[in-house]
N, C-alpha and C. Protein backbone atom coordinates (compact mmCIF):
# COMPACT_ATOMS: atom_id res chain seq x y z
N UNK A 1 -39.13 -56.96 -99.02
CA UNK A 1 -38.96 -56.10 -97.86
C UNK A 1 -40.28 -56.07 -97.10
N UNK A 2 -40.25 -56.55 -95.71
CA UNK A 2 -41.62 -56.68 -95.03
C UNK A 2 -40.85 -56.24 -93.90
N UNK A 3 -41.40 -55.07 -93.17
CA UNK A 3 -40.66 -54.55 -92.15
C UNK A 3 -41.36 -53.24 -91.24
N UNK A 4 -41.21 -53.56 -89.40
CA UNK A 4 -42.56 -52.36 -89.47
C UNK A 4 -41.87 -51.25 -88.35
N UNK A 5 -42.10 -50.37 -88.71
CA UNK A 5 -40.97 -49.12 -87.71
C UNK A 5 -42.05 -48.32 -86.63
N UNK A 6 -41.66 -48.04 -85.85
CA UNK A 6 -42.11 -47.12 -85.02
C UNK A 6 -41.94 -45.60 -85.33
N UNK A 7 -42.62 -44.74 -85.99
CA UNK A 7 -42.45 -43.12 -85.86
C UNK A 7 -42.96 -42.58 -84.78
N UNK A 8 -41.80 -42.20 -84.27
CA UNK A 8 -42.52 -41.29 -83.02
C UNK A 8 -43.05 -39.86 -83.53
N UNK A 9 -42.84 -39.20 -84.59
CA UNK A 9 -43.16 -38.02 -85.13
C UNK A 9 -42.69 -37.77 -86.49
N UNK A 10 -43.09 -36.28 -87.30
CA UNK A 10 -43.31 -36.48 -88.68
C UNK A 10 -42.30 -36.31 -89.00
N UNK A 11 -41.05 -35.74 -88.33
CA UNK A 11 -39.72 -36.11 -89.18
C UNK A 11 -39.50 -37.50 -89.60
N UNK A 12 -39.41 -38.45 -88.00
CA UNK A 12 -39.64 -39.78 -88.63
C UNK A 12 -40.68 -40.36 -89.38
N UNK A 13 -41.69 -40.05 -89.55
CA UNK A 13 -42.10 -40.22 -91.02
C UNK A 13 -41.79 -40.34 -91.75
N UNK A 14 -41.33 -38.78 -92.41
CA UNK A 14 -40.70 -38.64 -93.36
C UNK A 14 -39.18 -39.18 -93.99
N UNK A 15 -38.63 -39.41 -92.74
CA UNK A 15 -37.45 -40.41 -92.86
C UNK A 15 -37.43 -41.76 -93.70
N UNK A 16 -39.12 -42.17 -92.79
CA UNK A 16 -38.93 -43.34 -93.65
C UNK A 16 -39.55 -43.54 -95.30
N UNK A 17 -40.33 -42.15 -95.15
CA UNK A 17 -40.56 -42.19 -96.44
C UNK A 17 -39.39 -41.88 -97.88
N UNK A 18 -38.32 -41.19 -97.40
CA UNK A 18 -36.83 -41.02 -97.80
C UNK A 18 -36.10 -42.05 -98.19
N UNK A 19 -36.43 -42.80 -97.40
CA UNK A 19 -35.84 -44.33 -96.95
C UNK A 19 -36.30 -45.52 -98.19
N UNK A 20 -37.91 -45.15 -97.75
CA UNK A 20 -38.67 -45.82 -98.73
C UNK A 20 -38.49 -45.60 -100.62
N UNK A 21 -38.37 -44.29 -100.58
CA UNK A 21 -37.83 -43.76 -102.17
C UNK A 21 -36.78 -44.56 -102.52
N UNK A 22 -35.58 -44.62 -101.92
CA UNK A 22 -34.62 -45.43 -102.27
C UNK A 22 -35.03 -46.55 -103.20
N UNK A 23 -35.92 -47.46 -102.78
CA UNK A 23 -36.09 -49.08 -103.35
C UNK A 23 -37.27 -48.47 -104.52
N UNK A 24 -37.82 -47.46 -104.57
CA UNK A 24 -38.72 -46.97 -106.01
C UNK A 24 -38.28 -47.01 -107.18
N UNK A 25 -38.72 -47.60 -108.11
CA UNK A 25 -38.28 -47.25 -109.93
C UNK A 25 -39.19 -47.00 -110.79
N UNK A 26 -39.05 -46.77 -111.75
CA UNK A 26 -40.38 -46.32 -112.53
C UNK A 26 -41.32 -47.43 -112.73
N UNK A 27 -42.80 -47.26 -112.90
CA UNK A 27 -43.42 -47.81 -112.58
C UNK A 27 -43.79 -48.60 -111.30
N UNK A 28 -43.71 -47.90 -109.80
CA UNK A 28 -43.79 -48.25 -109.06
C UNK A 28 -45.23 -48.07 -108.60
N UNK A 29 -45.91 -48.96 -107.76
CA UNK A 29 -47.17 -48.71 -107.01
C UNK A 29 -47.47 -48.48 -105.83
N UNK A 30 -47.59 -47.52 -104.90
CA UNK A 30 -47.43 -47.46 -103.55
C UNK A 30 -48.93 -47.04 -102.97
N UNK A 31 -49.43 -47.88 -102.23
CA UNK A 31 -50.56 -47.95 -101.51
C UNK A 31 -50.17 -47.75 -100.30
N UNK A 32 -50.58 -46.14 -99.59
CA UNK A 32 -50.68 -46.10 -98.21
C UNK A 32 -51.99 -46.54 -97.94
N UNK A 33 -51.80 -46.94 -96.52
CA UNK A 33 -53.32 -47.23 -95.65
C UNK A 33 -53.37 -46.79 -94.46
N UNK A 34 -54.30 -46.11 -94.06
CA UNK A 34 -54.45 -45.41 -92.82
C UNK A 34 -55.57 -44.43 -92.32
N UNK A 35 -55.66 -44.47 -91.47
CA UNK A 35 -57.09 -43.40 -90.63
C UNK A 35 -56.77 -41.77 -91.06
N UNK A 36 -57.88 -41.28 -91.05
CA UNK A 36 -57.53 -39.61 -91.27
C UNK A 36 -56.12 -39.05 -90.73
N UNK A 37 -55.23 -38.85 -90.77
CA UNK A 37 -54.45 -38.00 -90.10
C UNK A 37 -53.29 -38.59 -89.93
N UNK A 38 -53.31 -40.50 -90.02
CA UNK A 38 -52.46 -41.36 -89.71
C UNK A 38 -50.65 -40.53 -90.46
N UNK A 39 -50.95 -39.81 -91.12
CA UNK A 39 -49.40 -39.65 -91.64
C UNK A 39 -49.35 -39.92 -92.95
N UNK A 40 -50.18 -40.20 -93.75
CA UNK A 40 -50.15 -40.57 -95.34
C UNK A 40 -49.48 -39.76 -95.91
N UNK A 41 -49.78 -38.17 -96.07
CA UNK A 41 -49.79 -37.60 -96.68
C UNK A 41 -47.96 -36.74 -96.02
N UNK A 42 -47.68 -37.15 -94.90
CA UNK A 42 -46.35 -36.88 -94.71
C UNK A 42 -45.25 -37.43 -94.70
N UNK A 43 -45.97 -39.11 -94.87
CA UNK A 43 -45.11 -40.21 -95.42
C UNK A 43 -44.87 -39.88 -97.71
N UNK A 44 -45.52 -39.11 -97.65
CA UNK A 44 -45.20 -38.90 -99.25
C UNK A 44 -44.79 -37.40 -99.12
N UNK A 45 -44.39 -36.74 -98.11
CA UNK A 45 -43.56 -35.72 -98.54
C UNK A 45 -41.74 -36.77 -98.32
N UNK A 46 -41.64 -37.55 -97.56
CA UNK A 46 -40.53 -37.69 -97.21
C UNK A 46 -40.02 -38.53 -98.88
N UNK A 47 -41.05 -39.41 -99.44
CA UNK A 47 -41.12 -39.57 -100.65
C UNK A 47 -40.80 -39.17 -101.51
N UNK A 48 -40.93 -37.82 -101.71
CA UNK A 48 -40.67 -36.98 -102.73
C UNK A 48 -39.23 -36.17 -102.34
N UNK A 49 -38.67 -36.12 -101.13
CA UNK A 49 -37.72 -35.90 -101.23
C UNK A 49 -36.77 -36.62 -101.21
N UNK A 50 -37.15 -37.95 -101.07
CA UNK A 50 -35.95 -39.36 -101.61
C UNK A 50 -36.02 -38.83 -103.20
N UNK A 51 -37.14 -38.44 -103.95
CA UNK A 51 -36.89 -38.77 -105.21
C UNK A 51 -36.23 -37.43 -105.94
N UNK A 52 -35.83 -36.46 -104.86
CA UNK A 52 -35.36 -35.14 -104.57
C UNK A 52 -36.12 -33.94 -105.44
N UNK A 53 -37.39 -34.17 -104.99
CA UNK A 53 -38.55 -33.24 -105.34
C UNK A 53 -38.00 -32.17 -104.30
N UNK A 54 -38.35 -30.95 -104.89
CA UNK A 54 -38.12 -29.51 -103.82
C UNK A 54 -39.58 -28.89 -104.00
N UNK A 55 -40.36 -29.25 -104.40
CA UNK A 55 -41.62 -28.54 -104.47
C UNK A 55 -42.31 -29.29 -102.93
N UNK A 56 -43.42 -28.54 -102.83
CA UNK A 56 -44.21 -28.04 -101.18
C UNK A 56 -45.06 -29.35 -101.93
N UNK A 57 -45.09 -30.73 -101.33
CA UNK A 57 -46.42 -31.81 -101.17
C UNK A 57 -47.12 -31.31 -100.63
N UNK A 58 -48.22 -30.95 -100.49
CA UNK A 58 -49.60 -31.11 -100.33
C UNK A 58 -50.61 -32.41 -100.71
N UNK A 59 -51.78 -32.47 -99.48
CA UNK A 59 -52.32 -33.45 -100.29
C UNK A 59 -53.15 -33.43 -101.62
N UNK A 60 -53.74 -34.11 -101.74
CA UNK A 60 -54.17 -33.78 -103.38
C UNK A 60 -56.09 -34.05 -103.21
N UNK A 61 -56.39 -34.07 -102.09
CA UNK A 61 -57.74 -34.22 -101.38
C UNK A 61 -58.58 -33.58 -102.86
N UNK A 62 -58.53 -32.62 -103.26
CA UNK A 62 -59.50 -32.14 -103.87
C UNK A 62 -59.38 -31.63 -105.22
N UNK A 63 -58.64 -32.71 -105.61
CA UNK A 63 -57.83 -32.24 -106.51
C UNK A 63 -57.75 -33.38 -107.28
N UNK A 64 -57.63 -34.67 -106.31
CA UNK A 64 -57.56 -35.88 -106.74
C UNK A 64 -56.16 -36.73 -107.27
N UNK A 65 -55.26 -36.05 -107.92
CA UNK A 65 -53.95 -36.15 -108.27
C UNK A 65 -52.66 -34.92 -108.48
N UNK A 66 -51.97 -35.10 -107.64
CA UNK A 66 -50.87 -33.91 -107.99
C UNK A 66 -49.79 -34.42 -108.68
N UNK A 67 -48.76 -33.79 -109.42
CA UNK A 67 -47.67 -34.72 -110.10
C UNK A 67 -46.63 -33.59 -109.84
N UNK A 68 -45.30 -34.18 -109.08
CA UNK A 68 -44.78 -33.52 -108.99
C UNK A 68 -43.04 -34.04 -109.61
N UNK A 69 -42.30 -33.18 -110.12
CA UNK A 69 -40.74 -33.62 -111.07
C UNK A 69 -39.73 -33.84 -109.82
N UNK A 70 -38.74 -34.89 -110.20
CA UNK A 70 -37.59 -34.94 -109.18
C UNK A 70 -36.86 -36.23 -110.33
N UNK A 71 -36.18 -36.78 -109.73
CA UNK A 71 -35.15 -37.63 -110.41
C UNK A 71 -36.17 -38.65 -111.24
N UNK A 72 -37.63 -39.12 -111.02
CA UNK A 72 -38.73 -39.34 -111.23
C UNK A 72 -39.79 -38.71 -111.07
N UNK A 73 -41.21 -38.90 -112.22
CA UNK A 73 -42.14 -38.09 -111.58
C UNK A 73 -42.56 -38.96 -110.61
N UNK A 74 -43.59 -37.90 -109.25
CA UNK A 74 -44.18 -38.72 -108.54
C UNK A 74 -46.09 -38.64 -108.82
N UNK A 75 -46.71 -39.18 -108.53
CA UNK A 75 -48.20 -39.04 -108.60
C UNK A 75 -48.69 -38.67 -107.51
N UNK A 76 -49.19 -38.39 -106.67
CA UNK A 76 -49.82 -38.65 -105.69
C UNK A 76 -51.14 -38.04 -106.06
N UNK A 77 -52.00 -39.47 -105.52
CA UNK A 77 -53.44 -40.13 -105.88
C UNK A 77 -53.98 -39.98 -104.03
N UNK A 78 -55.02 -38.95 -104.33
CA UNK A 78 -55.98 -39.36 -103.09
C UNK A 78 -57.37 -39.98 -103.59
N UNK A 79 -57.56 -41.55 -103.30
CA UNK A 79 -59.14 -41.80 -103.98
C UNK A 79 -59.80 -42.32 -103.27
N UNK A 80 -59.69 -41.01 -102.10
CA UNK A 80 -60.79 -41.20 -101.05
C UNK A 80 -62.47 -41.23 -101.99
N UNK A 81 -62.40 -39.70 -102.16
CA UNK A 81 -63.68 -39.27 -103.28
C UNK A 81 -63.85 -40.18 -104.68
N UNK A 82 -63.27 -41.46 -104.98
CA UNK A 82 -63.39 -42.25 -106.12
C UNK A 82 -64.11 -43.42 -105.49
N UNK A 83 -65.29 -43.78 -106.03
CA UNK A 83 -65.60 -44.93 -105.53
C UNK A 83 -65.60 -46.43 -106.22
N UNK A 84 -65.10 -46.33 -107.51
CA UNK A 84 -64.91 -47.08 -108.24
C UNK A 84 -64.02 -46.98 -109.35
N UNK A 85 -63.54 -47.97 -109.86
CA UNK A 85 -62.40 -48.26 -110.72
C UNK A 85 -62.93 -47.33 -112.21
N UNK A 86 -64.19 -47.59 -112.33
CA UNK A 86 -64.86 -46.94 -113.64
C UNK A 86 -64.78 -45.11 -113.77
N UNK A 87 -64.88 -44.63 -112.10
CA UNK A 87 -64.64 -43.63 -111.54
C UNK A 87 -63.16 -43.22 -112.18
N UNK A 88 -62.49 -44.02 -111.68
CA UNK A 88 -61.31 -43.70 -112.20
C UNK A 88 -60.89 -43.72 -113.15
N UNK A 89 -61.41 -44.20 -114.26
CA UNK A 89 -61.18 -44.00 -115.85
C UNK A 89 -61.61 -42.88 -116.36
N UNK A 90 -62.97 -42.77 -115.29
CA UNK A 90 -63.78 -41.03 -115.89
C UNK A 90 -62.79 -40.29 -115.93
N UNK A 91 -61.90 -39.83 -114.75
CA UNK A 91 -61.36 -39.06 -114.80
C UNK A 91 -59.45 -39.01 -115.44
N UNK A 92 -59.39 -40.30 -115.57
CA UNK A 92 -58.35 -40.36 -116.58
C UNK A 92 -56.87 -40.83 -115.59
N UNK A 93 -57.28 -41.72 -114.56
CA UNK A 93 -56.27 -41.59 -113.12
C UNK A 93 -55.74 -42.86 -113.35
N UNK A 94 -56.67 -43.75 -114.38
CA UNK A 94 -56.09 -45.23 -113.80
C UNK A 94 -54.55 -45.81 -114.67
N UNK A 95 -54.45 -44.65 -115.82
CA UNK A 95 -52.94 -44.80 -116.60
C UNK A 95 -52.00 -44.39 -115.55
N UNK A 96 -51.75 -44.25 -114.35
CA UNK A 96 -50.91 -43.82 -113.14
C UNK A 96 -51.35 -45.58 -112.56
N UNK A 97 -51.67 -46.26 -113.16
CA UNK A 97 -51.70 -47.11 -111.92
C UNK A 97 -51.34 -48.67 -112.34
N UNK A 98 -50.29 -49.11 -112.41
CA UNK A 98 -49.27 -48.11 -112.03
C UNK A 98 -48.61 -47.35 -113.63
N UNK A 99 -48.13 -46.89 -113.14
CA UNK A 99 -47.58 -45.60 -114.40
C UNK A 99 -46.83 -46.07 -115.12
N UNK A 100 -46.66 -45.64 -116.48
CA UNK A 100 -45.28 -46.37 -117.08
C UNK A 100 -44.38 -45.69 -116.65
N UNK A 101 -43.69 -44.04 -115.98
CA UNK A 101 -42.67 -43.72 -116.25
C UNK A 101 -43.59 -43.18 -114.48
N UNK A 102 -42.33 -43.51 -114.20
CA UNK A 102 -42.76 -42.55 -112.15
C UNK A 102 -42.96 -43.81 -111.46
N UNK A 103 -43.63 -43.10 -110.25
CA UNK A 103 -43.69 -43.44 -109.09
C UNK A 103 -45.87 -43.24 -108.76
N UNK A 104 -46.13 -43.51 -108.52
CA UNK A 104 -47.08 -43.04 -107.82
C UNK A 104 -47.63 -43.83 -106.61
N UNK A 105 -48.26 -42.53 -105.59
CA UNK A 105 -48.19 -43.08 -104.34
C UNK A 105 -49.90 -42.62 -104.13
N UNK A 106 -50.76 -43.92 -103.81
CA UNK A 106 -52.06 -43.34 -103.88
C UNK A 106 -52.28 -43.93 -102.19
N UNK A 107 -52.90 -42.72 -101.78
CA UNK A 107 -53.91 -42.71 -100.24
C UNK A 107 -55.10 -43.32 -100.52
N UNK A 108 -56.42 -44.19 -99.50
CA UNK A 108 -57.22 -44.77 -99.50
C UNK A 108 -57.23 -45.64 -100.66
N UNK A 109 -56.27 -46.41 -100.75
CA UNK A 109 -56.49 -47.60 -102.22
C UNK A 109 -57.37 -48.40 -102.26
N UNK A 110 -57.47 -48.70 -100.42
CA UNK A 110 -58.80 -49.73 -100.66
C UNK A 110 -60.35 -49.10 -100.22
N UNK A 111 -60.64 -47.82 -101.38
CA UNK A 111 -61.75 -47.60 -101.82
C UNK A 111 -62.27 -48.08 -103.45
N UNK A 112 -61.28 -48.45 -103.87
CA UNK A 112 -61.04 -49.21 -105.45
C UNK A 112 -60.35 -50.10 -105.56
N UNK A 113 -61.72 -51.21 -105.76
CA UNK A 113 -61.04 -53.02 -105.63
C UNK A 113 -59.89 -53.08 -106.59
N UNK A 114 -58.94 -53.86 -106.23
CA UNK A 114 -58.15 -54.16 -106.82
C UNK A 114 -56.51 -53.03 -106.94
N UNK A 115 -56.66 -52.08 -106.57
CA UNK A 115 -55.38 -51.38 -106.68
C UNK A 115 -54.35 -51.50 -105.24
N UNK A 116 -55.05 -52.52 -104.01
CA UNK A 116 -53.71 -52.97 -102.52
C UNK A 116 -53.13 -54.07 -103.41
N UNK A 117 -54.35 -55.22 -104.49
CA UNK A 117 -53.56 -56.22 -104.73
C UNK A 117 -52.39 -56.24 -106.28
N UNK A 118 -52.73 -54.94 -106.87
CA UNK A 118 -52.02 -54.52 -108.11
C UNK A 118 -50.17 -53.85 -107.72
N UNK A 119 -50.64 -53.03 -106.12
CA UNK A 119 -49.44 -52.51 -105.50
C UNK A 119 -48.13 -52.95 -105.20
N UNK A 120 -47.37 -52.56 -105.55
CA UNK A 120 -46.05 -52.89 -105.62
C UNK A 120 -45.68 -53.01 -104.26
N UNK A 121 -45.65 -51.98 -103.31
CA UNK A 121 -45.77 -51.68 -101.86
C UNK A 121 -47.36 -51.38 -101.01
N UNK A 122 -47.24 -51.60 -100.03
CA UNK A 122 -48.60 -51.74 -99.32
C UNK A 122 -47.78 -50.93 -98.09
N UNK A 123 -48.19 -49.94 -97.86
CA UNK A 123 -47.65 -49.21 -95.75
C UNK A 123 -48.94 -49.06 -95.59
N UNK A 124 -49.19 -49.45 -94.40
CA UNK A 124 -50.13 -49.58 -93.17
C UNK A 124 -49.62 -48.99 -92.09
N UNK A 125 -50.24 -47.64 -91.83
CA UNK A 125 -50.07 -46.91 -90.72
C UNK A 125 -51.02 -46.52 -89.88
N UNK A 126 -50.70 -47.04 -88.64
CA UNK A 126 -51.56 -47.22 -87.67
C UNK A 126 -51.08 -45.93 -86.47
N UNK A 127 -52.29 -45.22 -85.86
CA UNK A 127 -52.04 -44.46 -84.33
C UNK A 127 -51.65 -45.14 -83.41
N UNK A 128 -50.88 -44.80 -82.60
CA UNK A 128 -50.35 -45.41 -81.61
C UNK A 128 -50.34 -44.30 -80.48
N UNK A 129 -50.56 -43.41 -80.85
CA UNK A 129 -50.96 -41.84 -79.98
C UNK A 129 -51.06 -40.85 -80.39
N UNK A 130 -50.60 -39.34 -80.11
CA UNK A 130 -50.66 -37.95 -80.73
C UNK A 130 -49.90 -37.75 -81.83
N UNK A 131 -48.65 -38.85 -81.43
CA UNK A 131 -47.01 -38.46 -82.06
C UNK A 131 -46.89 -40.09 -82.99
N UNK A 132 -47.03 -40.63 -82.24
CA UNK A 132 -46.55 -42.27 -82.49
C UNK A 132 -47.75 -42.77 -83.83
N UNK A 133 -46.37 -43.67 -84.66
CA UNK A 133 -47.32 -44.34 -85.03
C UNK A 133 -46.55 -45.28 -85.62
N UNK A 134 -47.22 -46.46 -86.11
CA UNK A 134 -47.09 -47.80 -86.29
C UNK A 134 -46.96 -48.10 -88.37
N UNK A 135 -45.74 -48.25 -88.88
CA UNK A 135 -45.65 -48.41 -89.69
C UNK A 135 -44.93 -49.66 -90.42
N UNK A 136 -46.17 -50.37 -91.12
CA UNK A 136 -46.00 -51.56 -91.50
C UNK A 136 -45.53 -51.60 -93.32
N UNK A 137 -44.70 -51.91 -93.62
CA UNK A 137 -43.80 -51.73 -94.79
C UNK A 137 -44.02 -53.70 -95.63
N UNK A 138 -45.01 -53.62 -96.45
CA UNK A 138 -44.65 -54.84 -97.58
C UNK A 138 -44.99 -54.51 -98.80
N UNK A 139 -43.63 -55.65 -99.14
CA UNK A 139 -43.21 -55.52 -100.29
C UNK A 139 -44.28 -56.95 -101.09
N UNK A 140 -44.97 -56.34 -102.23
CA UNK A 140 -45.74 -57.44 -102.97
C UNK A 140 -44.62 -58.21 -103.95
């Protein structure tokens, strides 16, 4: 699946992140990519409600990983603040990557070599304005 949509806003986002849950199974790897604000973090609420999570996503900025239950667990990995793979063992993140049992969906992947080319999925979301944005969908 290599395919790139236009969101004009965060419902559609989240649509396609809904959308996107569908083709998820356990052990999945999902690398968003994108600028501050690009929608990462609302492309994995729509995520979690494909995987029919009812709990409030938030990002996991400071927190580093949230895990939340639905028909699968999901991960969500922010490793903005990780600067290395070793980093990520410190803290015990890299058995999520990918997971044996879930989903996990990590923001800034390519701050730690090797987890865009380990990814199952790669979205690249780009601004295109206030509302708009540019979402590029491949499948590894």
């Amino acid at each position: 699946m290599n395919k790139q949509i236009i969101a004009h806003d965060e419902r559609e986002m989240e649509e396609i992140g809904i959308d996107l849950a569908q083709r998820l199974q356990d052990g999945s790897l999902v690398s968003l990519v994108g600028t501050l604000g690009a929608g990462k973090t609302t492309l994995t609420k729509g995520i979690a409600k494909g995987l029919l999570i009812t709990e409030l996503v938030v990002s996991p900025s400071y927190l580093l990983a949230r895990q939340y239950e639905g028909r699968m667990p999901l991960y969500h990995i922010d490793a903005y603040r990780i600067s290395s793979l070793d980093e990520l063992v410190e803290v015990g993140l890299d058995d999520l990557l990918p997971p044996e049992h879930g989903v996990s969906v990590v923001e800034w992947p390519e701050r730690i070599d090797g987890i865009l080319e380990i990814s199952d999925i790669v979205v690249r979301i780009d601004l295109l304005d206030d509302q708009a944005r540019r979402v590029e969908i491949t499948q590894q």
